[in-house]
N, C-alpha and C. Protein backbone atom coordinates (compact mmCIF):
# COMPACT_ATOMS: atom_id res chain seq x y z
N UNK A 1 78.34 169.79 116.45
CA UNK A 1 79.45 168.97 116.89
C UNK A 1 79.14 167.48 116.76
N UNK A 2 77.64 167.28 117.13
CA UNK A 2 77.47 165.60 116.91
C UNK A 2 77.91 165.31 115.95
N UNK A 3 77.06 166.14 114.37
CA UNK A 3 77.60 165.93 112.86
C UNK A 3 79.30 165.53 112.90
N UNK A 4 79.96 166.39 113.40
CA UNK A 4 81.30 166.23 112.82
C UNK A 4 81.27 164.96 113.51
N UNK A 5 81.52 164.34 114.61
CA UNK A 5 81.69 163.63 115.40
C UNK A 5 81.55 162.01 114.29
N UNK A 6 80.02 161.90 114.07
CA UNK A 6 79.59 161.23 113.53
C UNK A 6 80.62 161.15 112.24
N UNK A 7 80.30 162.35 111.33
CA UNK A 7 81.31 162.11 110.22
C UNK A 7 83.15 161.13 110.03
N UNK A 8 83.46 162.04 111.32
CA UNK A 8 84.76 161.35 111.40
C UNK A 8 84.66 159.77 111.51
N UNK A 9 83.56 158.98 112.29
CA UNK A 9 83.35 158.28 112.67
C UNK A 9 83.42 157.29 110.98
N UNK A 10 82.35 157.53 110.76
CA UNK A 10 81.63 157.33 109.10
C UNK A 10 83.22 157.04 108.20
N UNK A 11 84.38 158.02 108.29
CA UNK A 11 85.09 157.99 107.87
C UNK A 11 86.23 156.58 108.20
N UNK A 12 86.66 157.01 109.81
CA UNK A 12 87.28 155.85 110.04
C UNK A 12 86.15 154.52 110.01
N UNK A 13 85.02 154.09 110.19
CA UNK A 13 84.43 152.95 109.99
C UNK A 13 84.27 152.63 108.24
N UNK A 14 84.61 153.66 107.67
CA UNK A 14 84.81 153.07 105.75
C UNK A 14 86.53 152.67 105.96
N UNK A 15 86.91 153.09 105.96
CA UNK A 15 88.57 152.71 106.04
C UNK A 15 89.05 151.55 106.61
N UNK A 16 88.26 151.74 107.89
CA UNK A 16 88.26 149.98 108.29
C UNK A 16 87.92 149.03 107.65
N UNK A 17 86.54 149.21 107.10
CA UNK A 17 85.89 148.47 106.17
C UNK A 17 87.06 148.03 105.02
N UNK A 18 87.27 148.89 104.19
CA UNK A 18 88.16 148.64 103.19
C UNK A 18 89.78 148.04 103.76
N UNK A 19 89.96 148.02 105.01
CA UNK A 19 91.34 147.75 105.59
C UNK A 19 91.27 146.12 105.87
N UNK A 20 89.36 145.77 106.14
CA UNK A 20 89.68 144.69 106.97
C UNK A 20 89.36 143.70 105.72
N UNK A 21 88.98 144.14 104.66
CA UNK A 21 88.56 143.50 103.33
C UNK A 21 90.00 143.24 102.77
N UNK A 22 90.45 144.38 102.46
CA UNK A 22 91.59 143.92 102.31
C UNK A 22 92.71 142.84 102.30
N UNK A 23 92.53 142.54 103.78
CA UNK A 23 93.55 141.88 104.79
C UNK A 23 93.21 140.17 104.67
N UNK A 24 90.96 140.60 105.34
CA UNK A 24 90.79 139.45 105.54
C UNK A 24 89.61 138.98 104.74
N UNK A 25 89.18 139.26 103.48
CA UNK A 25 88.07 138.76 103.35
C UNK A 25 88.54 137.69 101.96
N UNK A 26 89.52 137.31 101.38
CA UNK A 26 90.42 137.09 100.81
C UNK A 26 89.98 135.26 101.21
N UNK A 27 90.33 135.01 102.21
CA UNK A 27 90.54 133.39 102.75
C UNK A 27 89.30 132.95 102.69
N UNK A 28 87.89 133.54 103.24
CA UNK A 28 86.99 134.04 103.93
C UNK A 28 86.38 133.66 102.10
N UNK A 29 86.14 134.24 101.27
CA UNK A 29 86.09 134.03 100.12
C UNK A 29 86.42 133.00 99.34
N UNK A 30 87.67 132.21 99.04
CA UNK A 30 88.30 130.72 99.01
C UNK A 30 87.60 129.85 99.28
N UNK A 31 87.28 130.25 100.83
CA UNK A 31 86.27 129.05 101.71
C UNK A 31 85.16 129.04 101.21
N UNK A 32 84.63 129.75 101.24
CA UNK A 32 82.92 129.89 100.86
C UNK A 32 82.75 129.55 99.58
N UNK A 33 83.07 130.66 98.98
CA UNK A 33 82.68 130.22 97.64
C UNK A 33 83.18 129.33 96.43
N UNK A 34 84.73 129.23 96.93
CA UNK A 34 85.52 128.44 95.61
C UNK A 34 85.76 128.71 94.50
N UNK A 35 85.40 130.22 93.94
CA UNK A 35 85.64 131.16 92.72
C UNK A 35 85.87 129.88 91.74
N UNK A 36 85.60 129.88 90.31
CA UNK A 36 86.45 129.38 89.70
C UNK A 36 87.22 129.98 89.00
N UNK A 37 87.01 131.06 88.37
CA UNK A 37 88.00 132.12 87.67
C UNK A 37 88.19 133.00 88.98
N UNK A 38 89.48 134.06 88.02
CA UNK A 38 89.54 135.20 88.77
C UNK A 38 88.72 136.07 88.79
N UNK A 39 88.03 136.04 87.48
CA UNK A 39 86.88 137.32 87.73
C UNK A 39 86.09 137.39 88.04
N UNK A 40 85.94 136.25 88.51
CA UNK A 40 84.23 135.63 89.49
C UNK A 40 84.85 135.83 91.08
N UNK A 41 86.38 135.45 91.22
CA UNK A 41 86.61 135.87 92.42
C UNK A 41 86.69 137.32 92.84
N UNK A 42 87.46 138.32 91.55
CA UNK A 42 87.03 140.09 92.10
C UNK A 42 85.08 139.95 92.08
N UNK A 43 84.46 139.28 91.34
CA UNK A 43 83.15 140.37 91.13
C UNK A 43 82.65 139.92 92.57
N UNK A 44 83.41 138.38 93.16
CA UNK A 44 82.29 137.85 94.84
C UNK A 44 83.27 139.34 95.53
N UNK A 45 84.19 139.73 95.53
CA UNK A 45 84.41 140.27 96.53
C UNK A 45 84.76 141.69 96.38
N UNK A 46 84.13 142.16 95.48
CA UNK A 46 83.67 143.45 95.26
C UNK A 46 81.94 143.77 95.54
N UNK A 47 81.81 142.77 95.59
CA UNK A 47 80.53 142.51 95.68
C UNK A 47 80.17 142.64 97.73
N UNK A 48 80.96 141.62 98.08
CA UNK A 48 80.93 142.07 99.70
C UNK A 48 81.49 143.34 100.02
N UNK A 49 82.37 143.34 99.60
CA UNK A 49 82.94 144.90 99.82
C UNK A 49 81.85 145.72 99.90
N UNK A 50 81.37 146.31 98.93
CA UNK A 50 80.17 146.75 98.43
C UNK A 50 79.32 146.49 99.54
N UNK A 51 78.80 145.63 99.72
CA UNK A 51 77.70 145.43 101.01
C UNK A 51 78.49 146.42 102.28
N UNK A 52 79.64 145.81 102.50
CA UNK A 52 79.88 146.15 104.12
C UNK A 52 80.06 147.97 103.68
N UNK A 53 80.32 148.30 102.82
CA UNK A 53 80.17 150.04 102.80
C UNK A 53 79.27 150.85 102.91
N UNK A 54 78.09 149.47 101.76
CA UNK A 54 76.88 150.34 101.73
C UNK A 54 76.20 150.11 103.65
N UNK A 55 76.32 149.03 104.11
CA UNK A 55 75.85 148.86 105.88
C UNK A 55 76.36 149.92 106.64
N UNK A 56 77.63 150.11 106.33
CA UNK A 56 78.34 151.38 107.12
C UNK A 56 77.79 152.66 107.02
N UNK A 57 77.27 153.05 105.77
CA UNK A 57 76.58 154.11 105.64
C UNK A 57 75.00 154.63 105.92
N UNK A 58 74.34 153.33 105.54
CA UNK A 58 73.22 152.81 106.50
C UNK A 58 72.85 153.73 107.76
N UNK A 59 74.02 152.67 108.60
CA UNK A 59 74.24 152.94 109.78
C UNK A 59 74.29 154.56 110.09
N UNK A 60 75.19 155.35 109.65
CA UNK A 60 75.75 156.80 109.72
C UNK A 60 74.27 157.67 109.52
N UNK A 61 73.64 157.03 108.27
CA UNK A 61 72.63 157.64 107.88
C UNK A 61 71.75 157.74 108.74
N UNK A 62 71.00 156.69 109.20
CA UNK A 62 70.00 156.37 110.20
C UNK A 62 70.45 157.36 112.00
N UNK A 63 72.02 157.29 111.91
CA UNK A 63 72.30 157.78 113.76
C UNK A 63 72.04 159.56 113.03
N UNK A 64 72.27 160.01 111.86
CA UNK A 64 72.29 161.24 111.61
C UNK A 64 70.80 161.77 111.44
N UNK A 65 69.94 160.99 111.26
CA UNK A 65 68.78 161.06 111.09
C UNK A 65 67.89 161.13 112.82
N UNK A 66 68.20 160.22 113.19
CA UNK A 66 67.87 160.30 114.45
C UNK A 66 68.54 161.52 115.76
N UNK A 67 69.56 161.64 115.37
CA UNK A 67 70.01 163.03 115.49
C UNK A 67 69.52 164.23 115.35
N UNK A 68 69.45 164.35 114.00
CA UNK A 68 68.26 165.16 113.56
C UNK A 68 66.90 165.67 114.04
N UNK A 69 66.28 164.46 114.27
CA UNK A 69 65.20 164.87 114.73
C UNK A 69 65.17 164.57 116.24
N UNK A 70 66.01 164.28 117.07
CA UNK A 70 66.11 163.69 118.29
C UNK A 70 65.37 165.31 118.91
N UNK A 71 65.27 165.18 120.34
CA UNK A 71 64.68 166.79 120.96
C UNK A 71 65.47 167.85 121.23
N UNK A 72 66.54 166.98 121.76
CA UNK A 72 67.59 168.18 121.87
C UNK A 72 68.14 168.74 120.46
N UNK A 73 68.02 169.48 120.79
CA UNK A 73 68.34 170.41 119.52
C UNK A 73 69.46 171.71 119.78
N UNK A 74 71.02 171.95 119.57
CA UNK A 74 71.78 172.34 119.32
C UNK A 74 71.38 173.99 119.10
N UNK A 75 70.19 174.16 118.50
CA UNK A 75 70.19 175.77 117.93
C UNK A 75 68.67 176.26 118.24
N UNK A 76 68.11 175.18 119.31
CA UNK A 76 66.82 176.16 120.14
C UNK A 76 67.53 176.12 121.38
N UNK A 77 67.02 177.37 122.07
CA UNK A 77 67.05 177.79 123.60
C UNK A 77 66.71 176.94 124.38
N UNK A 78 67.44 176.48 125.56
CA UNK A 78 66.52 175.82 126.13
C UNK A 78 65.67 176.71 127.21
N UNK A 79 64.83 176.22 127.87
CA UNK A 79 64.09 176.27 129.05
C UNK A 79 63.60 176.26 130.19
């Protein structure tokens, strides 16, 4: 049940990701960097994009991992 838990999680925190890129990383981009073409402006912000998905998964990875090996364990008896 943690797994699923987590998963769903994993799921809505990519969607966000891509929702809030979407919306707001746009201005956020302008500011900073000043693109001079357009295709320097998709590759900066495919490029963050990219980061904040790969962090999100990171994240998922590492709580599933620690999960994993945490003590309680789901499918021994306890004591």
């Amino acid at each position: 049940m943690k797994y699923l838990v987590a998963t769903i999680i994993l799921f809505f925190a990519m969607f966000s990701g891509w929702f809030f890129s979407a919306k707001y990383l746009e201005p956020v981009i302008l500011r900073v960097f000043a693109p001079e073409t357009h295709d320097r402006y998709l590759d900066i912000w495919f490029s963050i994009f990219t980061i904040i998905e790969i962090v999100i998964v990171i994240i998922y990875a590492v709580y599933v991992y620690k999960t994993y090996k945490s003590k309680t364990n789901l499918t021994k008896p306890s004591n």
